[in-house]
Structure formats: structure tokens, C-alpha cells
C-alpha atoms as a PDB file:
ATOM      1  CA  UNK A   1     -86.114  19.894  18.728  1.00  0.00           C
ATOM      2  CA  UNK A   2     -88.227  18.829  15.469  1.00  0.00           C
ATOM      3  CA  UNK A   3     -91.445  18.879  15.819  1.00  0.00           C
ATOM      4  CA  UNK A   4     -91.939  15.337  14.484  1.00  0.00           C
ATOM      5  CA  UNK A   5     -89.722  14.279  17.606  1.00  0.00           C
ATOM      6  CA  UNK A   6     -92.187  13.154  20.340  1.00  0.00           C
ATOM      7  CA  UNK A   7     -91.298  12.005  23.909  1.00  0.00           C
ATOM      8  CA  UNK A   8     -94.836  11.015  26.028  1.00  0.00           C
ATOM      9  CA  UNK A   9     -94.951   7.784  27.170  1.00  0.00           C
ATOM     10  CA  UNK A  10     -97.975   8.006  29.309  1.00  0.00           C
ATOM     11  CA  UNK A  11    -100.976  10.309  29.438  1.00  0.00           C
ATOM     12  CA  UNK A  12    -101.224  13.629  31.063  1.00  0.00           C
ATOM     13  CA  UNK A  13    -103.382  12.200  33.352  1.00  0.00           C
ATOM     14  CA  UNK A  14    -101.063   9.308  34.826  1.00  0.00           C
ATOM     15  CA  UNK A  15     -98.022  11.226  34.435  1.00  0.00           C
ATOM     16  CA  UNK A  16     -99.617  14.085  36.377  1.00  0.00           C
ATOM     17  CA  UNK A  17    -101.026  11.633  39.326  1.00  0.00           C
ATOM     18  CA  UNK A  18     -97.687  10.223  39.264  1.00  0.00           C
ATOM     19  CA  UNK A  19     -95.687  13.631  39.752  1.00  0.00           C
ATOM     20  CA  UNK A  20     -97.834  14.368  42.855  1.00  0.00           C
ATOM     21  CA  UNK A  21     -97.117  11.237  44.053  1.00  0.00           C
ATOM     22  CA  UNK A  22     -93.257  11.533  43.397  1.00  0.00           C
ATOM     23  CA  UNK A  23     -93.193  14.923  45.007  1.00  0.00           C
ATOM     24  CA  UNK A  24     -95.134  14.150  48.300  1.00  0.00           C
ATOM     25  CA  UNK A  25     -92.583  11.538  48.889  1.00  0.00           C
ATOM     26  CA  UNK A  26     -89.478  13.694  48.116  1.00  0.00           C
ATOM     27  CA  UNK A  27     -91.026  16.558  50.550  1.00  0.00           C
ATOM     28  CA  UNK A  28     -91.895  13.800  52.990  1.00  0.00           C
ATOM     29  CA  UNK A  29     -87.631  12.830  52.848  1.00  0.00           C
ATOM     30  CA  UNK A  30     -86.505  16.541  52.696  1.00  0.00           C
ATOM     31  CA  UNK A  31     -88.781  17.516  55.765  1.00  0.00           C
ATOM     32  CA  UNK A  32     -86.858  14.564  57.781  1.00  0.00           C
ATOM     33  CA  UNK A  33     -83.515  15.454  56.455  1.00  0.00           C
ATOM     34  CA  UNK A  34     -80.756  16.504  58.902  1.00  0.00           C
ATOM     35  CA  UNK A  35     -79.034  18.361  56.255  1.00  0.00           C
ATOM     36  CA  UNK A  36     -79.832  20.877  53.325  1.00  0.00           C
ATOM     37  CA  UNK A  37     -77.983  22.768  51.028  1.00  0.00           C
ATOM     38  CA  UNK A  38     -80.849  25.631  50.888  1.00  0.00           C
ATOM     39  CA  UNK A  39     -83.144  26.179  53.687  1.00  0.00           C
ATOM     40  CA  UNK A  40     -86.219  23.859  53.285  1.00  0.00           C
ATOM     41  CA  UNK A  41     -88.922  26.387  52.298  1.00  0.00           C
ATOM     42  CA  UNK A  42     -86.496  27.708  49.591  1.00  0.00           C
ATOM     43  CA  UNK A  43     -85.827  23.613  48.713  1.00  0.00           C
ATOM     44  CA  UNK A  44     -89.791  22.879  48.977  1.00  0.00           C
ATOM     45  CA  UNK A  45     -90.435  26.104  46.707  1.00  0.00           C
ATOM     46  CA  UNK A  46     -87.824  24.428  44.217  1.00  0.00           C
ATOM     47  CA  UNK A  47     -89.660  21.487  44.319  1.00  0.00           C
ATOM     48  CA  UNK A  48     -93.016  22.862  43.531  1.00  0.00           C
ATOM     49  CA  UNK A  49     -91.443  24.296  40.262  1.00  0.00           C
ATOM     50  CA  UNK A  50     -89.787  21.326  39.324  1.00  0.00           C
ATOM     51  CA  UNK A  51     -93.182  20.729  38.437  1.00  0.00           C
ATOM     52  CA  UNK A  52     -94.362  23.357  36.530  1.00  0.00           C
ATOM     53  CA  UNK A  53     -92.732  22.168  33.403  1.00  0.00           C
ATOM     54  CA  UNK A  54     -91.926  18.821  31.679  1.00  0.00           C
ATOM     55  CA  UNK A  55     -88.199  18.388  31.486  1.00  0.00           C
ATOM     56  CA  UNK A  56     -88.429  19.129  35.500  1.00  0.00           C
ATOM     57  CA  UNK A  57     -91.041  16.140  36.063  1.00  0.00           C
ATOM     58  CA  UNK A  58     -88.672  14.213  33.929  1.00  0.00           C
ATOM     59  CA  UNK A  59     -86.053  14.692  36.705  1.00  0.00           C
ATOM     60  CA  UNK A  60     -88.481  14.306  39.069  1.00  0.00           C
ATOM     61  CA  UNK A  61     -89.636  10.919  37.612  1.00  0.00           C
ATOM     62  CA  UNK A  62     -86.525   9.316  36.149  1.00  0.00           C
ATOM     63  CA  UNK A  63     -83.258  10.969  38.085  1.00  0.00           C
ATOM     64  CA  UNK A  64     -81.579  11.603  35.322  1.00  0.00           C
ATOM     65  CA  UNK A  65     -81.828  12.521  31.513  1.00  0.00           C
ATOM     66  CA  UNK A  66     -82.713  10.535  28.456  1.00  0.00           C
ATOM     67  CA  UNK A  67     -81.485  10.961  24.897  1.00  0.00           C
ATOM     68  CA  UNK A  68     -84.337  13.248  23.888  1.00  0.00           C
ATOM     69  CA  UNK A  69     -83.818  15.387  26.885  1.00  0.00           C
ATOM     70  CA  UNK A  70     -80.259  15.578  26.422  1.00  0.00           C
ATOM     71  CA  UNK A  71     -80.449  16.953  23.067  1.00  0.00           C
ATOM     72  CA  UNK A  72     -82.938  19.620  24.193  1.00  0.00           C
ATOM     73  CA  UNK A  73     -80.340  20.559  26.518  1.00  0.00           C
ATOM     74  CA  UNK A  74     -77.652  20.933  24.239  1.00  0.00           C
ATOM     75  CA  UNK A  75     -79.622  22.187  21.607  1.00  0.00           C
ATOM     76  CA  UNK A  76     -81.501  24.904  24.075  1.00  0.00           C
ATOM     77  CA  UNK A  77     -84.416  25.085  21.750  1.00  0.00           C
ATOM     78  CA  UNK A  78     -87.258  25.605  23.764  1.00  0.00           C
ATOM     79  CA  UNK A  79     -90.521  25.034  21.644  1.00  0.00           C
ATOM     80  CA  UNK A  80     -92.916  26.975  23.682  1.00  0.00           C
ATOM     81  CA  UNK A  81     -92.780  29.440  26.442  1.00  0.00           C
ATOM     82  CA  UNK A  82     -90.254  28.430  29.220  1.00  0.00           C
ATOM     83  CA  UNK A  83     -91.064  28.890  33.685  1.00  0.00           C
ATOM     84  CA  UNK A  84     -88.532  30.845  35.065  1.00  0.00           C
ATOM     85  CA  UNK A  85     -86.698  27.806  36.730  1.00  0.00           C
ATOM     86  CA  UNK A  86     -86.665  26.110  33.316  1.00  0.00           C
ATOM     87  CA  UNK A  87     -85.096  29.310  31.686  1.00  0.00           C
ATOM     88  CA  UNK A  88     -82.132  28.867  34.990  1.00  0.00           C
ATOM     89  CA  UNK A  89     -81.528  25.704  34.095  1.00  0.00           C
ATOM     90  CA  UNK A  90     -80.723  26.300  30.307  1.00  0.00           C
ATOM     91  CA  UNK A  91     -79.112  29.365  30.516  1.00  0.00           C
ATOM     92  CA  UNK A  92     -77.093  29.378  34.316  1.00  0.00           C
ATOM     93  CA  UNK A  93     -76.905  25.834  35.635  1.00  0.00           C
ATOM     94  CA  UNK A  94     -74.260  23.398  35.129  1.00  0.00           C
ATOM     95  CA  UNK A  95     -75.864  22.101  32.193  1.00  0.00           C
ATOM     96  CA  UNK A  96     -74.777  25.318  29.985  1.00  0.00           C
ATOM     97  CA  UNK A  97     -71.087  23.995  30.927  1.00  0.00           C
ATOM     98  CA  UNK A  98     -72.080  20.709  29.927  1.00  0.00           C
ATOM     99  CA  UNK A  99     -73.430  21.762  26.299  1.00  0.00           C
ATOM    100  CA  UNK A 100     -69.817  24.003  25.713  1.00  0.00           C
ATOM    101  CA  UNK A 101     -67.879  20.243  26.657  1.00  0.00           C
ATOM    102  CA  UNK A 102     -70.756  18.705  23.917  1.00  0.00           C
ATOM    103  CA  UNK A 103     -69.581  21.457  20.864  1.00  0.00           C
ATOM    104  CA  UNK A 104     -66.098  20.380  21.563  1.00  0.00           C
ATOM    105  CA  UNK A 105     -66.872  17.013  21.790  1.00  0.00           C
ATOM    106  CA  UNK A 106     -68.321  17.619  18.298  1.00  0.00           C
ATOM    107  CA  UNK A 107     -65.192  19.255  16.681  1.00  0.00           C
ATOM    108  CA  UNK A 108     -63.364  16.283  18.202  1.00  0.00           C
ATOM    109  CA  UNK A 109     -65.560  14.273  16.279  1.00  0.00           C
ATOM    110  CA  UNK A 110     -65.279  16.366  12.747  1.00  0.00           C
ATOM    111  CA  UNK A 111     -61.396  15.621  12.562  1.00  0.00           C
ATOM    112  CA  UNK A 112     -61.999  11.904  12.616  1.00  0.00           C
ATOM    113  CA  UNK A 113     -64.573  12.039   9.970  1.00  0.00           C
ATOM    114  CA  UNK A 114     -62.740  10.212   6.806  1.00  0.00           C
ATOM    115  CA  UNK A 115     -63.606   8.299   3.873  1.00  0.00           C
ATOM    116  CA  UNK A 116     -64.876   4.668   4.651  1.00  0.00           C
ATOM    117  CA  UNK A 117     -64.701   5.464   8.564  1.00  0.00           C
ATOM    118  CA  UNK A 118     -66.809   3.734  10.599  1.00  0.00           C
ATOM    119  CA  UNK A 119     -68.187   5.767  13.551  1.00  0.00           C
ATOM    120  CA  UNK A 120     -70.252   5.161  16.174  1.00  0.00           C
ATOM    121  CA  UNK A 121     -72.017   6.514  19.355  1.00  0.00           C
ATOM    122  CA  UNK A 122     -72.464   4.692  22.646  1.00  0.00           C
ATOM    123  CA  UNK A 123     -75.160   5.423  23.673  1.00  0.00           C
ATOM    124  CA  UNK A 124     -76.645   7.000  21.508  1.00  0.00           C
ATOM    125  CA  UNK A 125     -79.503   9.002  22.588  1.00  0.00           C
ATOM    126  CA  UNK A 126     -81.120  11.120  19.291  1.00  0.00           C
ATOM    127  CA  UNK A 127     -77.456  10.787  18.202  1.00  0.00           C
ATOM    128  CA  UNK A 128     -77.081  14.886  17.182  1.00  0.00           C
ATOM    129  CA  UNK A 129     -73.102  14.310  18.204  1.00  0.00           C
ATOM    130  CA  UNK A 130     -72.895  12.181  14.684  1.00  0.00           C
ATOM    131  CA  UNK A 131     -75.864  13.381  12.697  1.00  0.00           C
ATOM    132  CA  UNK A 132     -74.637  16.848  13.365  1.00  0.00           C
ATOM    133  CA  UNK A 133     -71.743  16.810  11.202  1.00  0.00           C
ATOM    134  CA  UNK A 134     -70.502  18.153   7.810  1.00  0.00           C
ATOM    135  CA  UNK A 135     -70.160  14.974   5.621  1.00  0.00           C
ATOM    136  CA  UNK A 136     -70.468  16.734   1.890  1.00  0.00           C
ATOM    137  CA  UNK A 137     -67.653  15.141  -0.017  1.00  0.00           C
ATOM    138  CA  UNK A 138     -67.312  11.951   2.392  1.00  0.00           C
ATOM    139  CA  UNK A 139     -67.841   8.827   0.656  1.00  0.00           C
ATOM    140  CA  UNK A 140     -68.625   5.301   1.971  1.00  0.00           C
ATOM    141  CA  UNK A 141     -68.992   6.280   5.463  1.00  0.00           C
ATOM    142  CA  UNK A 142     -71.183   4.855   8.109  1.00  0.00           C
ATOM    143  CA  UNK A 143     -72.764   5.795  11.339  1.00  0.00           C
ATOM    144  CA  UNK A 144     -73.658   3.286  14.179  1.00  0.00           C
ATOM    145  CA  UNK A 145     -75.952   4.019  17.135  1.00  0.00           C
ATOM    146  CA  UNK A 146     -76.305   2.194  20.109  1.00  0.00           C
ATOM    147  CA  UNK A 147     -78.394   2.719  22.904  1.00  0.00           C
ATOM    148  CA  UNK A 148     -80.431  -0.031  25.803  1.00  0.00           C
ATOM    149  CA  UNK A 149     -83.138   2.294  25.479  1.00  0.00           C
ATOM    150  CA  UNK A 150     -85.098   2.016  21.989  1.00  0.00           C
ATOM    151  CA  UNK A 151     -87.067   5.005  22.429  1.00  0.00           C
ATOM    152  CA  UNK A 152     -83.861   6.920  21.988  1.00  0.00           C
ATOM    153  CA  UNK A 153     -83.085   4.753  18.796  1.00  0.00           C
ATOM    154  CA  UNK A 154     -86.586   5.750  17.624  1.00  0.00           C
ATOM    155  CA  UNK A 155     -85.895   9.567  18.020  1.00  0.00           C
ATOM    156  CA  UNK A 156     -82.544   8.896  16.392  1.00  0.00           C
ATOM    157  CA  UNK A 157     -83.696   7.054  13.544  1.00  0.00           C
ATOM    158  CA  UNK A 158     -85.993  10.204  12.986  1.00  0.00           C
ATOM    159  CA  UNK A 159     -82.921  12.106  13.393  1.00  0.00           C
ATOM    160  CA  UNK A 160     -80.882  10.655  10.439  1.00  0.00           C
ATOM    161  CA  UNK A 161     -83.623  10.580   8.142  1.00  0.00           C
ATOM    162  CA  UNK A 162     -84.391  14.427   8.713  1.00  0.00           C
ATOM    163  CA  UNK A 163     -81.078  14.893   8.038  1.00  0.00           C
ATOM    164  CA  UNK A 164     -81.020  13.092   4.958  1.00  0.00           C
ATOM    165  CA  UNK A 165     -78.290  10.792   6.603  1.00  0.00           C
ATOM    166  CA  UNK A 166     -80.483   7.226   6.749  1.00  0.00           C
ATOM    167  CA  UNK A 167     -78.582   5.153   3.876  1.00  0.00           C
ATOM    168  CA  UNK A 168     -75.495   5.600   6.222  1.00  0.00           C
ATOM    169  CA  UNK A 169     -76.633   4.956   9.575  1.00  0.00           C
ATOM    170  CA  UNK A 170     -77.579   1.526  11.389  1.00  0.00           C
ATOM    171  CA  UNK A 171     -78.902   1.392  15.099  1.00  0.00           C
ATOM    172  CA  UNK A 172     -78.669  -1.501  17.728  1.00  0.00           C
ATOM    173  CA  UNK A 173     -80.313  -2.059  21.221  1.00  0.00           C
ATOM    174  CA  UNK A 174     -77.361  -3.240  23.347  1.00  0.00           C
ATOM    175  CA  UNK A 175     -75.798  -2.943  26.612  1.00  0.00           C
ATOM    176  CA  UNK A 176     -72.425  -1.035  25.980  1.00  0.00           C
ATOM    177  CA  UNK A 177     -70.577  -3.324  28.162  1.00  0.00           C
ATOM    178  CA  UNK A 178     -71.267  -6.205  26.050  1.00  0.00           C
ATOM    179  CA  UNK A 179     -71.411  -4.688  22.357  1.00  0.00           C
ATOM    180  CA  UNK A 180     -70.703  -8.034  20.691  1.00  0.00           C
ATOM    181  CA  UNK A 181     -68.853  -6.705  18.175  1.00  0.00           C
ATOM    182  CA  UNK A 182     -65.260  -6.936  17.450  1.00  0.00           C
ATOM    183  CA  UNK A 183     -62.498  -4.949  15.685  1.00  0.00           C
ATOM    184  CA  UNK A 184     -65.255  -3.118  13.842  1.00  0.00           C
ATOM    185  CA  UNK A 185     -65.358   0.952  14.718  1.00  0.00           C
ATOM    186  CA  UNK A 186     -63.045   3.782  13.478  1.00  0.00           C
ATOM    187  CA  UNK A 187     -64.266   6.054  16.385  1.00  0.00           C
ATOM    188  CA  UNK A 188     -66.037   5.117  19.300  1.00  0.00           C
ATOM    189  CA  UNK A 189     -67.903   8.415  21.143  1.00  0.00           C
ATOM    190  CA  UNK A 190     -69.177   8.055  24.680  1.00  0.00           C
ATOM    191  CA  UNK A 191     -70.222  11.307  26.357  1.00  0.00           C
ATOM    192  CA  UNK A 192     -71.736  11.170  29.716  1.00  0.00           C
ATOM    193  CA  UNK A 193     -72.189   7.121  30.272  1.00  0.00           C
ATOM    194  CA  UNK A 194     -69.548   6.479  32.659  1.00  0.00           C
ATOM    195  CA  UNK A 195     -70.795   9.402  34.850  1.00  0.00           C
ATOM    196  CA  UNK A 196     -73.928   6.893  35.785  1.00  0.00           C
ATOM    197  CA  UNK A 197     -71.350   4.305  37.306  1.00  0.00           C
ATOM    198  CA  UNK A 198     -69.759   4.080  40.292  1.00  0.00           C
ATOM    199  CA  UNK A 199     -67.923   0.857  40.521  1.00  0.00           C
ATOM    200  CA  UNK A 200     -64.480   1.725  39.345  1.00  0.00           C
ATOM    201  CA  UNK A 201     -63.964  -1.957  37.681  1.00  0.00           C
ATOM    202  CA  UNK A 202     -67.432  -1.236  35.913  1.00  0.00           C
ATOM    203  CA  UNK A 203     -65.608   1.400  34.605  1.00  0.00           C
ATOM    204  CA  UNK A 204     -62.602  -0.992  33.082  1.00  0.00           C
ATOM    205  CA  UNK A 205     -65.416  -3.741  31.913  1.00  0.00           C
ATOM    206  CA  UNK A 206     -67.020  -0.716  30.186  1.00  0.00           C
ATOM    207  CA  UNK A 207     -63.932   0.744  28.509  1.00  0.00           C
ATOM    208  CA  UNK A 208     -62.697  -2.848  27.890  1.00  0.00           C
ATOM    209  CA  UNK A 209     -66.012  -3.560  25.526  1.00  0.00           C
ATOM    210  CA  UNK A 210     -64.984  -0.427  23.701  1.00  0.00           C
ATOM    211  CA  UNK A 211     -61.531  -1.604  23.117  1.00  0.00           C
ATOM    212  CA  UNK A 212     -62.472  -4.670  21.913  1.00  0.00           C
ATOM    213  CA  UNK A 213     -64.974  -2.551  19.407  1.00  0.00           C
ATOM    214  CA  UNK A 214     -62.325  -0.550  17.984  1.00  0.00           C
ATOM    215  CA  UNK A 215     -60.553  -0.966  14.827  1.00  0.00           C
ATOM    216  CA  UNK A 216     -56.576  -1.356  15.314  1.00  0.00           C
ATOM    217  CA  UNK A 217     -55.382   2.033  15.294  1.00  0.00           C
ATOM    218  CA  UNK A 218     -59.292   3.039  16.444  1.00  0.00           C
ATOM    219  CA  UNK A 219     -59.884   5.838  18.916  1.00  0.00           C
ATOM    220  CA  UNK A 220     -62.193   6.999  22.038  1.00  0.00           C
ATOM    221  CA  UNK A 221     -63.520   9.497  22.907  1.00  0.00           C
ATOM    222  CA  UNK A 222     -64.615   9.892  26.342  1.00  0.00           C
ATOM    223  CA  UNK A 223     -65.690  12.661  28.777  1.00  0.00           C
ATOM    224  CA  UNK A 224     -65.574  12.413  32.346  1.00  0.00           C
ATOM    225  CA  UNK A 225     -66.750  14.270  35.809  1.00  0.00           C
ATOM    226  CA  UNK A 226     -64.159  15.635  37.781  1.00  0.00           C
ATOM    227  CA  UNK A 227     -64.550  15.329  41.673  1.00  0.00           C
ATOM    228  CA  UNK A 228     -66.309  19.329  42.407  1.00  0.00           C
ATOM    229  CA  UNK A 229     -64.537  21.220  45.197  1.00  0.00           C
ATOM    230  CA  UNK A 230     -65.994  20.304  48.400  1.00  0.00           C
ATOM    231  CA  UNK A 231     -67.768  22.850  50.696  1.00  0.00           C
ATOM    232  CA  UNK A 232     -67.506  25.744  52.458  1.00  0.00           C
ATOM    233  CA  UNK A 233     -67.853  27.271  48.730  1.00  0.00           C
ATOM    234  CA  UNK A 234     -66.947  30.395  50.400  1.00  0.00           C
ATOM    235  CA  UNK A 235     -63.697  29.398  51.129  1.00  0.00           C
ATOM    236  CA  UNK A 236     -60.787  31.359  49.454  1.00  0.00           C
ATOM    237  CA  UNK A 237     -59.414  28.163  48.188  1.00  0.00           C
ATOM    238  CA  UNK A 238     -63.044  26.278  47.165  1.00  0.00           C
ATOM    239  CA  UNK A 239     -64.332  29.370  45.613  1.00  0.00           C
ATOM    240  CA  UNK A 240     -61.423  30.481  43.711  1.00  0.00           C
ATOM    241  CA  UNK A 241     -61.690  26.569  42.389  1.00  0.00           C
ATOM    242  CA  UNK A 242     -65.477  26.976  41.373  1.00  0.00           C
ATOM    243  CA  UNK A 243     -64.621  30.203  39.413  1.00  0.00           C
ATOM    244  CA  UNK A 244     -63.676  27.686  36.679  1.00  0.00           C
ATOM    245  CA  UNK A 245     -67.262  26.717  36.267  1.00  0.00           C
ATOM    246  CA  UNK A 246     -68.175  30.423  35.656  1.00  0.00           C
ATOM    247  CA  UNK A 247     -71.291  29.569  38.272  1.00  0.00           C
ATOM    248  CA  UNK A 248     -72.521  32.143  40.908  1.00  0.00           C
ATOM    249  CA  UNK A 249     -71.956  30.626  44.304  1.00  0.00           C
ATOM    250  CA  UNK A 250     -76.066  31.509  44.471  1.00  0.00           C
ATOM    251  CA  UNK A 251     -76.665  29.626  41.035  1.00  0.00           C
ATOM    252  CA  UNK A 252     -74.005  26.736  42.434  1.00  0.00           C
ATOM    253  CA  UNK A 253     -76.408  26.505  45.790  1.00  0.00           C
ATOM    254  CA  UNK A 254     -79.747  26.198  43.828  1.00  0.00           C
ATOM    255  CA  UNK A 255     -78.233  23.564  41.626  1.00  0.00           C
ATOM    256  CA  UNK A 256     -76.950  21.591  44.289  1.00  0.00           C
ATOM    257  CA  UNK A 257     -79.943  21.405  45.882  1.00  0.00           C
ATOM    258  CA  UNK A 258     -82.200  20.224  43.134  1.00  0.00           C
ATOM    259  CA  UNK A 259     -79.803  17.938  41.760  1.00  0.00           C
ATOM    260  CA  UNK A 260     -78.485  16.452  44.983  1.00  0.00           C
ATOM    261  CA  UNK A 261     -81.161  17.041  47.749  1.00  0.00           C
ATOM    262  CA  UNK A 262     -84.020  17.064  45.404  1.00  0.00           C
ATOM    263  CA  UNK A 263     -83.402  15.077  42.825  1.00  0.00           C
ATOM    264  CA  UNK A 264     -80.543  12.905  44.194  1.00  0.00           C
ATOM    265  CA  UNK A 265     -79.709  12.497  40.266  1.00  0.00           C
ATOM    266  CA  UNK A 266     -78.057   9.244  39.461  1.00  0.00           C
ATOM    267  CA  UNK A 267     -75.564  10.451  36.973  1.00  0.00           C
ATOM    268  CA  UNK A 268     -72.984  12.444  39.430  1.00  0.00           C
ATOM    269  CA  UNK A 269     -70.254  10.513  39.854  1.00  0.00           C
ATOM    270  CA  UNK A 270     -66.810  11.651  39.789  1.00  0.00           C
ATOM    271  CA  UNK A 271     -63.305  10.257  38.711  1.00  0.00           C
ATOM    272  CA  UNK A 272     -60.161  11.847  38.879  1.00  0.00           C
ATOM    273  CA  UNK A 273     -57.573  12.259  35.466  1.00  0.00           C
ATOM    274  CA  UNK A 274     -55.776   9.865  37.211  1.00  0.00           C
ATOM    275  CA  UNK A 275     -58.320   7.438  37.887  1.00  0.00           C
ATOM    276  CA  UNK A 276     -59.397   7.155  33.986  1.00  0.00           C
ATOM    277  CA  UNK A 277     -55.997   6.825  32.720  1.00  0.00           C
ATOM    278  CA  UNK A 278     -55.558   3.928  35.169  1.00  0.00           C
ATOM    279  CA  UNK A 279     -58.808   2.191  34.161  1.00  0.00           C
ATOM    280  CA  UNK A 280     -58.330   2.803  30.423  1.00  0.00           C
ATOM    281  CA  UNK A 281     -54.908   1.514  30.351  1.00  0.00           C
ATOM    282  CA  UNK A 282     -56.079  -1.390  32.160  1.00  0.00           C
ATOM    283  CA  UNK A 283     -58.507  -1.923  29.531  1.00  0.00           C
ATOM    284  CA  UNK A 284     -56.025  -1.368  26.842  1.00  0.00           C
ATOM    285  CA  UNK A 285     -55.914   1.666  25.382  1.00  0.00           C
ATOM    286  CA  UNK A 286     -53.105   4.726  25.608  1.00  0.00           C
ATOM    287  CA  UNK A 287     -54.361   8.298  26.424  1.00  0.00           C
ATOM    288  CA  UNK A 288     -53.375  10.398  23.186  1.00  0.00           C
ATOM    289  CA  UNK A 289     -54.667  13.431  24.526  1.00  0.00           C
ATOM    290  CA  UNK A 290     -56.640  14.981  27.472  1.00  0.00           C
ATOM    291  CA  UNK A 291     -58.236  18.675  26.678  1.00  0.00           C
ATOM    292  CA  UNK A 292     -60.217  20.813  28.958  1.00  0.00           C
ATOM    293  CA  UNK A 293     -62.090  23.901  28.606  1.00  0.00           C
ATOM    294  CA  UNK A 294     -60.501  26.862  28.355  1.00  0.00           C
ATOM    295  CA  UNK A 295     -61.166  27.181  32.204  1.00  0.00           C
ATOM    296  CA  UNK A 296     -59.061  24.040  33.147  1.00  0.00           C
ATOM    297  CA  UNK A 297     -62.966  21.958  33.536  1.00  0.00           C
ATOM    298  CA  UNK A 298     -64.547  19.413  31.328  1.00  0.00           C
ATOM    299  CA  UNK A 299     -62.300  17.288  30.325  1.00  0.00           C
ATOM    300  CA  UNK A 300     -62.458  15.187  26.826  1.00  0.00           C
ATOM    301  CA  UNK A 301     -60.365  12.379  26.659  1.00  0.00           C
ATOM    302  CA  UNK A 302     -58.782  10.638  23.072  1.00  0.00           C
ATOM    303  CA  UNK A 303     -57.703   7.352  23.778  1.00  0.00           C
ATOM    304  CA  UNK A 304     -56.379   4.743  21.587  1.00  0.00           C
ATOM    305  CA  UNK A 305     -56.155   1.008  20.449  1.00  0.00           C
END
């Protein structure tokens, strides 16, 4: 990430009393749990590394990632020296299968990239799946970011102009279920905001705003979470199922239990293929296309008004 890109909030100080206070609370609930996925010294140990570096007090704190720790994800460019758990997480967690679904997301994005298209991101974040495109020889486009959370929209803002992209982007604090707008985007991209919600008619509202959004004609594209097989990993059936995810059943443990017991991140929830096509049809739109990884995972959806 640029250099010029800042995320602190609060000051060492607070954020640090704050992270003790966080932790001592999580031990206090994984000491009385009836259930782990590690044993609890290994889980405890976890913890205590968690909070050796900042993107794991930013789990710690907030349950979930922002738009400036997404795109350090995805990027993977470290600016200092990284803790061994830190290194795990950006090079065998999860989140390496999540950065492969964001480069495809992004070549998604380059074939709907036109002269006069209007594209925008929902949310947002620092808004690298837009900024980061080829637009040499595109004329009269523009680039729309919108995000509740107007720190992202600062780091974006940042974003464009270090990529010389300013004079064609505009950014908006709204809630993406009620955009306000109407009839107005080429290209809607949403990757990773539906995996926060639960409520499957929160998920039609949602898609519904984006319908009404779109141009005639306009598309979406959407990722999704596909329901994980269930333990005993060890299974022949579960674990031939998890080979998809090119994770070690060891690596597939550990990140179970920091994002679930530890953590208890807020942005794991599942839906089936099925499930989306229902909801966006009953918002609307017509599934053009569903692509997964070359491992059957990670689904990208293309859906149309």
C-alpha cells in the first residue's frame, strides 16, 4: 500500500489499552467454551499473536475487514517486517483464495470497460478493483465509488488521484441498499458485501437497489460464499471436498479457529448457487453467467437488467 495511505484512527496508546481489553474478554469466553476447534492453549497462543501485529488487532477490534485492509490483503504488500502468523495469513489462509477470486473479479471487470461506460463499485473500500484497470484509449468514462464508511472514500480518493484517474471518478457515502439513484450505472461491482448479511430478503432488498441502479442492458457482478463442507474434515467425503480450497487440513484448523472461535468474524455467511439465483431473479435480474475457480470454488456471478 502507498505510503501516503494512512489507516490510525486512535493513538497507540488507546488502541493498545483497548486490545488488552478486547483480548481478556475473548480468553475469558474461550476458557468457558464447551467447544473448540484447536485445543485452548494452542487457541489462547493464537490469540496472543493476533496481537503482535496491526491487521490482527484490527480483527480483534472490528470482526471483520475494512477497505484499507482489504486491499492490503489483496495486494500482499507488506510495508515492514511481517510476525510469523501475519506471514500465514497472507500466504496460506483462506484469504490467498480470496485475492485469486479478486484478480478474476478484475478481468471480469476489464471486458466491460467501454467508451462512455459508467462503472461503479459498491462498496467501495480504496476502490483498487476500478482504479486498477487499463483505461489508455478509453474516452468519456467514469468511475463511481460508494461506500457508508468515509474513511474508505478518503483512502480511495487518494487512490484515484495517485493513479492519475481523479477527473473521472466521483465518490458518495451511502447505504447500498438505498443508493438513490436510478437507471444510471453500466456495471455495478460488489465483492464481498452480501457475505456480511444473513437475512436472505436483505439479500433481495440489496440486489433490488442494484437493479434499480443499473442502466437497461446494465450488469452485476457479484461474488458469493459457498456453504464450507461441514466437519469431520477427515472424512473421505469432507476432505476430498476441501481439496478444492488447496488448504492443509492443519492450515484449515488454525483458520477456523481464529476466524470462528476467536474472532467470531461477522462476514461468514454462506448462500448456496441456488439461493442467489433465486434472490436475484426476485430482484430482477437474469444470471448470464456463473464462473468458479479453476477448482470448482469462488464463484463470480454476471447478472443482468
Amino acid at each position: 500500500m502507498n505510503s501516503t495511505i494512512s489507516h490510525h484512527t486512535t493513538t497507540k496508546v488507546d488502541d493498545d489499552r483497548r486490545t488488552k481489553e478486547i483480548a481478556a474478554e475473548i480468553e475469558q469466553r474461550l476458557r468457558q467454551a464447551d467447544r473448540l476447534v484447536l485445543p485452548l492453549d494452542e487457541t489462547l497462543e493464537l490469540l496472543a499473536q493476533l496481537q503482535e501485529f496491526e491487521l490482527g488487532r484490527f480483527l480483534l477490534h472490528n470482526r471483520g475487514l475494512n477497505g484499507y485492509w482489504t486491499s492490503y490483503i489483496f495486494r500482499n504488500e507488506p510495508t515492514g517486517p511481517t510476525t510469523p502468523l501475519e506471514h500465514w495469513l497472507l500466504n496460506n489462509s483462506l484469504l490467498c483464495q480470496a485475492r485469486e477470486r479478486y484478480h478474476r473479479f478484475k478481468e471480469e471487470i476489464a471486458a466491460r470497460i467501454t467508451d462512455g461506460a459508467t462503472l461503479a463499485s459498491v462498496p467501495c473500500g480504496v476502490m483498487d478493483d476500478l482504479l486498477q484497470q487499463d483505461y489508455e484509449g478509453v474516452t468519456g468514462f467514469r468511475l463511481v465509488g460508494i461506500d457508508l464508511d468515509e474513511e474508505s472514500i478518503g483512502y480511495a480518493r487518494k487512490n484515484a488521484a495517485e493513479r492519475g484517474l481523479a477527473e473521472h471518478t466521483a465518490f458518495q457515502v451511502r447505504d447500498a441498499w438505498n443508493l438513490g439513484v436510478e437507471g444510471e450505472f453500466d456495471l455495478i461491482v460488489s465483492n464481498g458485501l452480501n457475505m456480511y448479511e444473513s437475512d436472505p430478503q436483505r439479500l433481495t432488498d440489496l440486489y433490488r437497489s442494484f437493479h434499480q441502479a443499473l442502466r437497461p442492458g446494465g450488469r452485476l457482478l457479484l461474488s458469493f460464499l459457498t456453504p464450507p463442507p461441514p466437519p469431520p474434515w477427515e472424512a473421505p467425503e469432507q476432505a476430498a471436498a476441501w481439496q478444492k480450497y488447496q488448504i492443509a487440513e492443519a492450515d484449515l484448523r488454525r483458520e477456523l479457529s481464529i476466524m470462528g472461535d476467536i474472532i467470531q468474524a461477522t462476514y461468514l455467511n454462506f448462500s448456496s448457487e441456488e439461493e442467489v439465483r433465486g434472490q436475484l431473479a426476485a430482484a430482477g435480474l437474469s444470471v448470464a453467467d456463473i464462473r468458479y475457480s479453476p477448482q470448482g470454488v469462488l464463484p463470480i456471478v454476471t447478472a443482468v437488467k
